[in-house]
Protein backbone atom coordinates (compact mmCIF):
# COMPACT_ATOMS: atom_id res chain seq x y z
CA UNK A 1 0.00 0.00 0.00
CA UNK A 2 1.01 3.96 -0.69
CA UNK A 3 -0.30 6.78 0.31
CA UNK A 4 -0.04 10.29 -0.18
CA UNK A 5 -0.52 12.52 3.16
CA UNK A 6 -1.39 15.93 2.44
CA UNK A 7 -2.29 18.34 5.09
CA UNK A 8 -2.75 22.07 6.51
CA UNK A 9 -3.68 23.10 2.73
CA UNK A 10 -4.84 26.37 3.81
CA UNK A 11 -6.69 27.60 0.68
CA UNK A 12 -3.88 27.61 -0.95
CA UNK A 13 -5.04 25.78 -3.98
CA UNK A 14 -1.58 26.63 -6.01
CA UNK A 15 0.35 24.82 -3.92
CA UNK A 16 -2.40 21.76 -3.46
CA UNK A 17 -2.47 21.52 -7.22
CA UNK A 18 1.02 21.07 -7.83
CA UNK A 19 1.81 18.24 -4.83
CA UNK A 20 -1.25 16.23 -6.48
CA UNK A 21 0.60 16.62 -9.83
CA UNK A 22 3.90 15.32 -8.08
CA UNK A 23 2.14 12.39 -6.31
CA UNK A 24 0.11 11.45 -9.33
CA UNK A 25 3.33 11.15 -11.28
CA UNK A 26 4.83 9.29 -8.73
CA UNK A 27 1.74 6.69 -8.45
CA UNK A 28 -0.49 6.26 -5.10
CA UNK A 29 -3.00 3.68 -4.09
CA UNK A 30 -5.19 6.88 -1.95
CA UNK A 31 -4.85 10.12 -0.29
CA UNK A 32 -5.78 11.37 3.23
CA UNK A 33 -5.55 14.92 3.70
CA UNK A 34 -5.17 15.53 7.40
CA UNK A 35 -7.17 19.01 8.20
CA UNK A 36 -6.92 23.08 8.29
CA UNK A 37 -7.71 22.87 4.39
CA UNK A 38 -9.10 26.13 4.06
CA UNK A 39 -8.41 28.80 6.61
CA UNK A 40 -6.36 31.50 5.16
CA UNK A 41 -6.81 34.75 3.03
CA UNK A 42 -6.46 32.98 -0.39
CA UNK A 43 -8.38 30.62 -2.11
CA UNK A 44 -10.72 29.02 0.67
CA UNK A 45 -14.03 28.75 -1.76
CA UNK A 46 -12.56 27.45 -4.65
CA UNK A 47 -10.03 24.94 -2.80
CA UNK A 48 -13.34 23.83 -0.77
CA UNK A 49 -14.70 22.59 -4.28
CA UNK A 50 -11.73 20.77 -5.21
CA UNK A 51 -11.35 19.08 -2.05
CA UNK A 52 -15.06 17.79 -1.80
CA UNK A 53 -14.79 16.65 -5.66
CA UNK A 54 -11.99 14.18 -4.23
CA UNK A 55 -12.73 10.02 -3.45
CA UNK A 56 -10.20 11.04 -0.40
CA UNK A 57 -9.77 10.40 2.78
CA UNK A 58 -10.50 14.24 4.80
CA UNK A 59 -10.28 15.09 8.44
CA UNK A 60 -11.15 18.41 10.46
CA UNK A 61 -8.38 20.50 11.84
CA UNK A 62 -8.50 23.05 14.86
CA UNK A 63 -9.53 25.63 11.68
CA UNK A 64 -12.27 23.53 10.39
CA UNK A 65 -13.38 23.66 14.09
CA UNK A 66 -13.18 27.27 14.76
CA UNK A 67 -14.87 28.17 10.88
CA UNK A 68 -17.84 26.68 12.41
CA UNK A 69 -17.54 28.41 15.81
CA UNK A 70 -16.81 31.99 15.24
CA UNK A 71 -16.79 34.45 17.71
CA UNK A 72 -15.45 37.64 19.04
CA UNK A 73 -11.97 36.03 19.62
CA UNK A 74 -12.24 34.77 16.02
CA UNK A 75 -8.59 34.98 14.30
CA UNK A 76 -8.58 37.04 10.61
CA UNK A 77 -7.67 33.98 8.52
CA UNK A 78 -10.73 32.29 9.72
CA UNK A 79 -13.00 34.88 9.33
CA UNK A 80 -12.31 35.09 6.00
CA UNK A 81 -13.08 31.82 5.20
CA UNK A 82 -15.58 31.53 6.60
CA UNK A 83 -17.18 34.88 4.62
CA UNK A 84 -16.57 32.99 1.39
CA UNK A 85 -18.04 29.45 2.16
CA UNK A 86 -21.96 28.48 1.68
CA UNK A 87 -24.01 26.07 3.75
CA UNK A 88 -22.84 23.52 1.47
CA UNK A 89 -19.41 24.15 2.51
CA UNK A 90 -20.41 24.36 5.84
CA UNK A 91 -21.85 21.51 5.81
CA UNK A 92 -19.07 19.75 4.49
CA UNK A 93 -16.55 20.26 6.81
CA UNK A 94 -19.25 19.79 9.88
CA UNK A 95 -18.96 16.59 8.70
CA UNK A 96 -15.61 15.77 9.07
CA UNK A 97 -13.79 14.17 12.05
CA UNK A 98 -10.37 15.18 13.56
CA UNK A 99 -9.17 11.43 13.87
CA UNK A 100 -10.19 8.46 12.88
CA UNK A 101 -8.48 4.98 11.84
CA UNK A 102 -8.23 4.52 8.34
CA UNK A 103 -7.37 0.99 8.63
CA UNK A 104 -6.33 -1.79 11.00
CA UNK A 105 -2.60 -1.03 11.29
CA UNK A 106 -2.98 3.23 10.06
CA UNK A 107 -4.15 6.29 12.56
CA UNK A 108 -5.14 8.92 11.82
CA UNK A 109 -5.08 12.77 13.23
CA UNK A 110 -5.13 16.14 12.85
CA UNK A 111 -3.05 17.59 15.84
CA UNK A 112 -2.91 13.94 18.31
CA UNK A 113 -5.05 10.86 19.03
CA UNK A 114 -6.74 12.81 21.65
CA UNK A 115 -6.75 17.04 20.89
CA UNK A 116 -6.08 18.62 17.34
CA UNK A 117 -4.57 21.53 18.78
CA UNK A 118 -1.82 19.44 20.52
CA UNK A 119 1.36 18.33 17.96
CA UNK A 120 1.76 15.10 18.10
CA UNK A 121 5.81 15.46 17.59
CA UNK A 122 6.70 19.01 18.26
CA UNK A 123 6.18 21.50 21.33
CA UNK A 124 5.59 24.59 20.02
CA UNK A 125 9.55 25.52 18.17
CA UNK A 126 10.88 22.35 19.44
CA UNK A 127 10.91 18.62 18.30
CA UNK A 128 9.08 16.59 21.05
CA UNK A 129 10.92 13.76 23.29
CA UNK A 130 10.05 10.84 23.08
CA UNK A 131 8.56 10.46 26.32
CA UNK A 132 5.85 13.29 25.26
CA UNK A 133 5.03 11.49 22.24
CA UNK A 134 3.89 8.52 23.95
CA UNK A 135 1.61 10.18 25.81
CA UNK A 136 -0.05 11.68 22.98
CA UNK A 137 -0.50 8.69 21.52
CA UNK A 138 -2.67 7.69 23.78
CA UNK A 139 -2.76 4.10 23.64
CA UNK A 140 -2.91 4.22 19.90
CA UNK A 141 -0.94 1.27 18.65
CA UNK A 142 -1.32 1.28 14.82
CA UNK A 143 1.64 0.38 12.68
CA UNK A 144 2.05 4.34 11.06
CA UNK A 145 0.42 7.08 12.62
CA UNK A 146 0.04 10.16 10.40
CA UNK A 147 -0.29 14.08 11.72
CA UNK A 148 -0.33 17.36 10.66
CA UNK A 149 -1.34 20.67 12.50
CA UNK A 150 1.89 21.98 13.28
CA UNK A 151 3.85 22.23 9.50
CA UNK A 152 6.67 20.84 10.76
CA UNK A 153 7.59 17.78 8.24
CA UNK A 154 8.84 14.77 10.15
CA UNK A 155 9.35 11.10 10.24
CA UNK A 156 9.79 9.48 14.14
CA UNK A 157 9.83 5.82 15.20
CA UNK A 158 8.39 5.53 18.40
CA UNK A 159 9.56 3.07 21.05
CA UNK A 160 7.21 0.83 20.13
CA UNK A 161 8.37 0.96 16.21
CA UNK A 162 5.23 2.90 15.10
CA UNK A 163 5.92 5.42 11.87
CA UNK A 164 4.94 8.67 12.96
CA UNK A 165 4.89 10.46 9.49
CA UNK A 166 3.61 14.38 9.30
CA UNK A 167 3.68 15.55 6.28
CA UNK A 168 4.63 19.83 6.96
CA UNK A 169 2.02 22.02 5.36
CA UNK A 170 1.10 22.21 1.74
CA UNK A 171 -0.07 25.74 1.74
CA UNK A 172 1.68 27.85 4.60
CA UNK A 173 5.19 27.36 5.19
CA UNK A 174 5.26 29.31 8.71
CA UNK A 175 3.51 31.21 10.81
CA UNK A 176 3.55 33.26 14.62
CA UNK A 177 2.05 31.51 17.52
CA UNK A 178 1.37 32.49 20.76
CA UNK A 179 0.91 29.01 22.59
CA UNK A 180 2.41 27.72 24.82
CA UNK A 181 4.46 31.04 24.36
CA UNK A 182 5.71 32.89 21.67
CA UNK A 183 7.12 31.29 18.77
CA UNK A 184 7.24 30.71 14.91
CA UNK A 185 7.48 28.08 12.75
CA UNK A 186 9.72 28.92 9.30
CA UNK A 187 10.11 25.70 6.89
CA UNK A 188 12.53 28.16 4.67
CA UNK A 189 11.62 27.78 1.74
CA UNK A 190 8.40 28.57 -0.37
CA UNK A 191 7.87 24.89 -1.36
CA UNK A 192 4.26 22.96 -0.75
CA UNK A 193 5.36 19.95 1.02
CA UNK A 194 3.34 16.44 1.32
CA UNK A 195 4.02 13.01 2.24
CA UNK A 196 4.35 9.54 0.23
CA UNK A 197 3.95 6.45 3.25
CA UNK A 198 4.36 3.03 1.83
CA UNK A 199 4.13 -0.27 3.51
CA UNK A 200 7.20 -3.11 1.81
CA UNK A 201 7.50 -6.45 3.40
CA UNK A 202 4.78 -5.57 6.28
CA UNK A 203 7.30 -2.24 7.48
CA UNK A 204 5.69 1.33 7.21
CA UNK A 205 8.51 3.78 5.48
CA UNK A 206 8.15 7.24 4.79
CA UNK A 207 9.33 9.98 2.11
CA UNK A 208 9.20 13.47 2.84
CA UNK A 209 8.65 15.79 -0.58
CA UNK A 210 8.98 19.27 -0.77
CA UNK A 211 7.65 20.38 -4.14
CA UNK A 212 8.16 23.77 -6.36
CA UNK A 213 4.91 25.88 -7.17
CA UNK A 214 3.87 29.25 -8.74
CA UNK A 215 3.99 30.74 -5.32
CA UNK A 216 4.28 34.49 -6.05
CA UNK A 217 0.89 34.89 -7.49
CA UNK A 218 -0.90 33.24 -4.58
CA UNK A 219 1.91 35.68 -2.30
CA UNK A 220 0.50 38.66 -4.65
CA UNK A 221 -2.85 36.90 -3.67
CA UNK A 222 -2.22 37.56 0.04
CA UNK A 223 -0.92 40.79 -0.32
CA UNK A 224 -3.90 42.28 -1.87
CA UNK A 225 -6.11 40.88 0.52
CA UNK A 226 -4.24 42.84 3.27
CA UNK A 227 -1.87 40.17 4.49
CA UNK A 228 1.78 41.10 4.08
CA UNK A 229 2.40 38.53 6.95
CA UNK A 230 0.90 35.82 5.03
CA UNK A 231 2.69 37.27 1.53
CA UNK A 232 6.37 37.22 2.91
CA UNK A 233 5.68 33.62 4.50
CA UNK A 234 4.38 32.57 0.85
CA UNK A 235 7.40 34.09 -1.08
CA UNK A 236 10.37 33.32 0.89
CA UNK A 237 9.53 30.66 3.31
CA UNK A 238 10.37 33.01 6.16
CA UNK A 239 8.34 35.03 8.03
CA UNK A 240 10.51 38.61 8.37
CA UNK A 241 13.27 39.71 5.55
């Protein structure tokens, strides 16, 4: 079996356009696309309607979550989304679950087994220890666990032997947090970046791909919309000069 793992797409339909072009070439038996698909000041509408016209496998991130639960503490990127989407839409994502097992020996999750705001292998800036990434698992003991939420591509065996595979972010290379304190996440370079997970002689192995897109028109996308910090994360990779 081989998958491609696509997540945190972010309306950026560019970027989501070009990994499926790279994976197709490459050949996959499915795709799960792992959450936050359309939060973002770009293409949220229009990368909503490719999304739901794929036979994939689609969970909810923390974004889907808080699209459908605006309120006064609402962050920009999901307000605008959320402006451009109908009830179908709506409905759509509403309908989605943050984790779920895709098959006997595969897990799957936005965030962790148990939050999809928590990363599964990083704390905030740094790369988790292995002791913390037990106890997000949770008791989960499938063969290859695959997460997303925080951008951060990576590939960790845990104690036990499981694949832990997330993927890094197709559509938004980095971005400011504020939890647990202060922080950013840069990947460096503009590149939409997915995963390809294959099982050979009953062992999960993982590939991480970092591909090459038109990224200055959806950065001139951003820009126009009012988000320089969103336009210099697009175009360089890097969130200040």
């Amino acid at each position: 079996m081989r998958l491609a793992i696509v997540s945190d797409i972010h309306g950026n339909l560019a970027a989501l356009r070009a990994v499926v072009a790279d994976f197709t070439r490459r050949g996959v038996d499915g795709v799960v696309n792992l959450g936050d698909s359309l939060s973002g000041p770009l293409l949220p509408l229009e990368t909503a309607h490719y999304l739901m016209a794929r036979d994939w496998t689609h969970l909810a991130g923390n974004h889907e979550r808080q699209i459908l639960q605006l309120n006064a503490d609402s962050g920009e990127s999901d307000r605008y989304a959320a402006a451009q989407l109908t009830r179908r839409e709506l409905d759509w994502i509403a309908g989605l679950r943050p984790a779920l097992a895709y098959a006997a020996d595969i897990f799957l999750c936005h965030a962790s087994p148990a939050s999809d705001m928590l990363g599964l292998l990083q704390n905030a800036d740094r790369a988790a220890p292995a002791g913390d990434i037990e106890l997000r698992l949770d008791g989960i003991d499938a063969a290859l666990v695959c997460c997303g939420h925080t951008h951060v591509a990576r590939s960790v065996r845990s104690r036990r032997g499981q694949l832990i595979v997330n993927p890094g972010s197709v559509g938004q290379p980095g971005y400011h947090d504020t939890h647990p304190y202060p922080h950013v996440i840069e990947s460096g370079s503009p590149d939409a970046r997915y995963a390809i997970v294959e099982r050979r002689a009953g062992v999960w192995q993982s590939a991480l791909h970092a591909v090459p897109y038109e990224h200055a028109a959806m950065a001139a996308l951003a820009r126009a919309r009012g988000r320089d910090d969103w336009a210099m994360v697009l175009g360089t990779g890097y969130l200040t000069p």
